[in-house]
PDB file of N, CA and C in Angstrom:
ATOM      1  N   UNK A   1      24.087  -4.931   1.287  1.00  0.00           N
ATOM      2  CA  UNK A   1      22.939  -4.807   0.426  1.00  0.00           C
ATOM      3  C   UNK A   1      22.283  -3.432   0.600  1.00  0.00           C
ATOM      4  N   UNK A   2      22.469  -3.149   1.812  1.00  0.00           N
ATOM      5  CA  UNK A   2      21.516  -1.818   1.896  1.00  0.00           C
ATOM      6  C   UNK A   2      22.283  -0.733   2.322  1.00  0.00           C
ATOM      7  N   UNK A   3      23.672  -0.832   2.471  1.00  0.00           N
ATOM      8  CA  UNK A   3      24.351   0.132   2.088  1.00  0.00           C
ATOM      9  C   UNK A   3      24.713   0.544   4.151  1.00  0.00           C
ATOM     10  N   UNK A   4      25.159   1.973   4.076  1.00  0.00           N
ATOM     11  CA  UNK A   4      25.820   2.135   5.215  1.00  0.00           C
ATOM     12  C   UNK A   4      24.733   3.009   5.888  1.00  0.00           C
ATOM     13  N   UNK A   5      23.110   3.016   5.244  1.00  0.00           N
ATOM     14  CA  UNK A   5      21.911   3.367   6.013  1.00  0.00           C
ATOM     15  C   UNK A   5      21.195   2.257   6.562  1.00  0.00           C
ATOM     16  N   UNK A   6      21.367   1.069   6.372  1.00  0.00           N
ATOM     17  CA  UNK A   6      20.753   0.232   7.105  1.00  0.00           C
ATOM     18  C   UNK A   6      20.332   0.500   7.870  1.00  0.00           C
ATOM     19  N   UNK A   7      20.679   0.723   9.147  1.00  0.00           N
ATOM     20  CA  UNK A   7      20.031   0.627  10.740  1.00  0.00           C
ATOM     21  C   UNK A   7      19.001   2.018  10.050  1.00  0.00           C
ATOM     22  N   UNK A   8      19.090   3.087   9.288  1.00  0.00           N
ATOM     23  CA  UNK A   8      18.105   4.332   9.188  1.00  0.00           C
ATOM     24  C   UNK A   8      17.611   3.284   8.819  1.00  0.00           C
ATOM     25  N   UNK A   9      17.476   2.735   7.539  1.00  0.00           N
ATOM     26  CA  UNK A   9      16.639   1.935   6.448  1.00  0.00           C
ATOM     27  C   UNK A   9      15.512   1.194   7.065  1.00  0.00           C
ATOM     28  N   UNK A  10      15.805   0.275   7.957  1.00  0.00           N
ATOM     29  CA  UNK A  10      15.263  -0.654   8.784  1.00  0.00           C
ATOM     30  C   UNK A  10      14.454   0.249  10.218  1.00  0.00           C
ATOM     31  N   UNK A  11      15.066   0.887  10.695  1.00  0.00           N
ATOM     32  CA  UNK A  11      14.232   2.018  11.616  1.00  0.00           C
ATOM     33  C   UNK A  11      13.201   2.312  11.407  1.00  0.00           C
ATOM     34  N   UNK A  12      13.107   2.775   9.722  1.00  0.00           N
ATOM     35  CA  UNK A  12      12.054   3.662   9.348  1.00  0.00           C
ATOM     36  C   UNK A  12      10.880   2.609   8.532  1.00  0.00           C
ATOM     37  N   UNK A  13      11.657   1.358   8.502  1.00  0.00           N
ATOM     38  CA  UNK A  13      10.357   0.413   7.619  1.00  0.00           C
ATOM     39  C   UNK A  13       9.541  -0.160   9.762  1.00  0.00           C
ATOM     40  N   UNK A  14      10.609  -0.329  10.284  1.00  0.00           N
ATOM     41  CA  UNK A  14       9.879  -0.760  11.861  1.00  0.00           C
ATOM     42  C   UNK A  14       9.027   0.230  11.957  1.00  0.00           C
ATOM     43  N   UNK A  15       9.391   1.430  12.420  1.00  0.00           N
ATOM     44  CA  UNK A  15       8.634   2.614  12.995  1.00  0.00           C
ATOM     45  C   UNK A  15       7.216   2.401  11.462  1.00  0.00           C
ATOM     46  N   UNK A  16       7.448   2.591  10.784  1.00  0.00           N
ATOM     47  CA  UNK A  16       5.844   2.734  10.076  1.00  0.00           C
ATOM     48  C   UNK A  16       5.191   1.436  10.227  1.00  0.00           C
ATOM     49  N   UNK A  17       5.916   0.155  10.088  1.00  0.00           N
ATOM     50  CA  UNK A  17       4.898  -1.013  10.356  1.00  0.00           C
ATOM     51  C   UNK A  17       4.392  -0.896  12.127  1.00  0.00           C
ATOM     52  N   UNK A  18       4.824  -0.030  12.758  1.00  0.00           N
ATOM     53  CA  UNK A  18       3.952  -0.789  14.079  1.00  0.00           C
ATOM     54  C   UNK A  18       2.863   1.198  13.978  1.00  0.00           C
ATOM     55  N   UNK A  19       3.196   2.053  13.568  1.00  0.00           N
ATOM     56  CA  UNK A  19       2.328   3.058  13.251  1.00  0.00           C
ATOM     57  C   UNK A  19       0.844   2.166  12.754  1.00  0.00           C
ATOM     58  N   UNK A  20       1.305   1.363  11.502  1.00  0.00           N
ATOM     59  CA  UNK A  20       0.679   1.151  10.474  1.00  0.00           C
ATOM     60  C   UNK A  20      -0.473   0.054  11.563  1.00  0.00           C
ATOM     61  N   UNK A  21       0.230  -0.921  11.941  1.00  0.00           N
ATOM     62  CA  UNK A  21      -0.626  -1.942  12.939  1.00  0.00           C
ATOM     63  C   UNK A  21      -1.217  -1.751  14.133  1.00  0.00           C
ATOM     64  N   UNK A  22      -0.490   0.015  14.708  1.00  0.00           N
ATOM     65  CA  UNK A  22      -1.719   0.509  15.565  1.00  0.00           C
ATOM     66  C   UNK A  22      -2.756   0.494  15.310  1.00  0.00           C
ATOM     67  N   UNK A  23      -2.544   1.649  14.025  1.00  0.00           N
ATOM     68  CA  UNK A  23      -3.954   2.311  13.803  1.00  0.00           C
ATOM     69  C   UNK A  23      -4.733   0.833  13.128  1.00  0.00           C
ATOM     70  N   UNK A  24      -4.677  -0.032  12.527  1.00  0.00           N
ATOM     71  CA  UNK A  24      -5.332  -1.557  12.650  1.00  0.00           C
ATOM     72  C   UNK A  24      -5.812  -1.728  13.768  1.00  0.00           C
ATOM     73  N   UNK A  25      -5.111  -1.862  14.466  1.00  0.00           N
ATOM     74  CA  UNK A  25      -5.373  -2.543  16.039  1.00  0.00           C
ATOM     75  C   UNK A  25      -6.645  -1.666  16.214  1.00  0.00           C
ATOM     76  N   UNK A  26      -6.522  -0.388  16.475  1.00  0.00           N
ATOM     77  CA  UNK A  26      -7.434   0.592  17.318  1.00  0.00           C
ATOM     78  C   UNK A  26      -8.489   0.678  16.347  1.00  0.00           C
ATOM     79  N   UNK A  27      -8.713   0.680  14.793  1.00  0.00           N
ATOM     80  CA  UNK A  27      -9.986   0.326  14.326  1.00  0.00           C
ATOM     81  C   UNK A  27     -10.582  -0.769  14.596  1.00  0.00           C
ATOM     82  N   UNK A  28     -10.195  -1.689  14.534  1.00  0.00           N
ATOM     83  CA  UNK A  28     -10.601  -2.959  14.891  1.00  0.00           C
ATOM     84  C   UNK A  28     -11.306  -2.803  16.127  1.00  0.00           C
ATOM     85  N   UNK A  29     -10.197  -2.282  17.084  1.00  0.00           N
ATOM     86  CA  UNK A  29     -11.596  -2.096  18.497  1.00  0.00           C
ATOM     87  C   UNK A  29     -12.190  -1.553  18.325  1.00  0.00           C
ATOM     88  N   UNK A  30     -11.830  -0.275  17.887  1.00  0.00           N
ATOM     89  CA  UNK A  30     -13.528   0.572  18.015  1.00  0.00           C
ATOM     90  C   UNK A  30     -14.001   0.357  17.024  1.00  0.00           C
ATOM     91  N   UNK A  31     -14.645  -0.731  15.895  1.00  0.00           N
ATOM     92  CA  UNK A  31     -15.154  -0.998  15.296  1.00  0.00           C
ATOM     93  C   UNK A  31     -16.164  -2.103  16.242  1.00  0.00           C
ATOM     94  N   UNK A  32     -15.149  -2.819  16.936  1.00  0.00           N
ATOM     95  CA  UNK A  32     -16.297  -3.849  17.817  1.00  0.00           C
ATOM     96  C   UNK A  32     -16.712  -2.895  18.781  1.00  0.00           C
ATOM     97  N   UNK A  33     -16.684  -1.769  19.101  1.00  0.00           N
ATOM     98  CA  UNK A  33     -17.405  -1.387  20.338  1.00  0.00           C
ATOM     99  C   UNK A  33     -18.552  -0.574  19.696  1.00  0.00           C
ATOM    100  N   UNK A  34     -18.387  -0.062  18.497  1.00  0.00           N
ATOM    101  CA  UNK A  34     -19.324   0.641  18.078  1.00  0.00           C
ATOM    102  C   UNK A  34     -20.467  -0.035  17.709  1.00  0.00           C
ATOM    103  N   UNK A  35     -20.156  -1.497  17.515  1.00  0.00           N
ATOM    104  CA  UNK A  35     -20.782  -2.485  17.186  1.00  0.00           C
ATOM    105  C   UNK A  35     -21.933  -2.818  18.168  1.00  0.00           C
ATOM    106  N   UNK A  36     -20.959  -2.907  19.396  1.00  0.00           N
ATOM    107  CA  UNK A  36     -21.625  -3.724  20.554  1.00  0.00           C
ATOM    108  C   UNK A  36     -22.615  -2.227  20.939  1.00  0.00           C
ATOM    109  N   UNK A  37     -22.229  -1.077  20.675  1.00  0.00           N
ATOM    110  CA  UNK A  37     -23.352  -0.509  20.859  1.00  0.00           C
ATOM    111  C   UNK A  37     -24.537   0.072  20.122  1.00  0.00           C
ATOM    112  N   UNK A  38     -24.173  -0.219  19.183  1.00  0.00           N
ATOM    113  CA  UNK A  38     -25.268  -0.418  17.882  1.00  0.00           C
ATOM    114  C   UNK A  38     -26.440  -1.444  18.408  1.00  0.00           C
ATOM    115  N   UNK A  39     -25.972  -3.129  18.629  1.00  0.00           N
ATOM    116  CA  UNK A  39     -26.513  -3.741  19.105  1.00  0.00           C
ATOM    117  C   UNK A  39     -26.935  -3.407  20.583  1.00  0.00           C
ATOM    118  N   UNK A  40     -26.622  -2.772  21.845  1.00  0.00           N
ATOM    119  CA  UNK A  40     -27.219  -2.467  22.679  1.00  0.00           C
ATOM    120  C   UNK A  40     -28.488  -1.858  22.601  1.00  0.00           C
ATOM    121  N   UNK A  41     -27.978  -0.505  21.544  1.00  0.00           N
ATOM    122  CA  UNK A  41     -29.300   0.360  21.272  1.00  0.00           C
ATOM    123  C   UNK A  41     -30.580  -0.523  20.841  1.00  0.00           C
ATOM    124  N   UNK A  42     -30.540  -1.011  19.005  1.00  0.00           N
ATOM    125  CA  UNK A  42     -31.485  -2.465  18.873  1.00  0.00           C
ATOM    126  C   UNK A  42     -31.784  -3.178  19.696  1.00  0.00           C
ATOM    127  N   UNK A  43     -31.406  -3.719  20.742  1.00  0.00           N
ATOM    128  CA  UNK A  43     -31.701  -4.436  21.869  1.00  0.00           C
ATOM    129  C   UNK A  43     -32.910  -3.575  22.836  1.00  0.00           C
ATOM    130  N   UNK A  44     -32.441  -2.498  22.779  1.00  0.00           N
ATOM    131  CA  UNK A  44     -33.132  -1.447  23.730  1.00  0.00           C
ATOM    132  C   UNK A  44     -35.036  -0.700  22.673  1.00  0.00           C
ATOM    133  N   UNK A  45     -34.989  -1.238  21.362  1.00  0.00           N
ATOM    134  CA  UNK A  45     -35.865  -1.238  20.816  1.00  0.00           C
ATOM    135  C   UNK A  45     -35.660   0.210  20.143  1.00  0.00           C
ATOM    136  N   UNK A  46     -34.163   0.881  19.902  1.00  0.00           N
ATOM    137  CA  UNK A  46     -34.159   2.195  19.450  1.00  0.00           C
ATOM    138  C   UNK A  46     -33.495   1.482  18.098  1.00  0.00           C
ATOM    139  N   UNK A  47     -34.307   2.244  17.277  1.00  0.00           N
ATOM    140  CA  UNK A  47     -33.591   1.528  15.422  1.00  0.00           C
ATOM    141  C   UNK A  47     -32.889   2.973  14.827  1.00  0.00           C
ATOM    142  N   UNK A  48     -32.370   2.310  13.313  1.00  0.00           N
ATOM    143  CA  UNK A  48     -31.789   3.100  13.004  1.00  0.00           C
ATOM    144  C   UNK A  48     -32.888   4.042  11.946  1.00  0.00           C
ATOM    145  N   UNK A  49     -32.492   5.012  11.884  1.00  0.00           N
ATOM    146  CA  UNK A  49     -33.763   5.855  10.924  1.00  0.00           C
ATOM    147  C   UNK A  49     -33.185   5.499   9.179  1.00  0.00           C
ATOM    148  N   UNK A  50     -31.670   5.370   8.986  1.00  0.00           N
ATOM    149  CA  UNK A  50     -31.649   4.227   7.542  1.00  0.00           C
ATOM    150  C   UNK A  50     -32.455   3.204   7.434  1.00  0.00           C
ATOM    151  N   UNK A  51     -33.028   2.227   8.263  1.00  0.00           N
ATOM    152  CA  UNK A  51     -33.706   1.381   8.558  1.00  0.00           C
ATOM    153  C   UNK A  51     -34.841   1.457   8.435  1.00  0.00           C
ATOM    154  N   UNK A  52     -35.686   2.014   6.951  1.00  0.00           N
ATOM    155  CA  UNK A  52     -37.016   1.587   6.644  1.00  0.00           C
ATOM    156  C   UNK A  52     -37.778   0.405   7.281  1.00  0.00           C
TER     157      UNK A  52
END
């Protein structure tokens, strides 16, 4: 079906899906950490100046 590049073919769809699900992965955390310190700061009674 995919000819006599397969193993390239398939290499190159692996190699970008786990590229692709790093950089997921690593927003995702630092999305919760930026979070958790967003909420630290608010906690600490420092607001945001968007925050009319």
């Amino acid at each position: 079906m995919l000819g006599p590049f397969a193993g390239y073919i398939v290499a190159a769809y692996a190699a970008t899906a786990l590229v692709v699900g790093g950089l997921v992965a690593w927003l995702v955390t630092d999305g919760r950490k930026y979070t958790r310190a967003l909420a630290d700061l608010e906690a600490r009674g420092i607001k945001r100046r968007s925050a009319a």
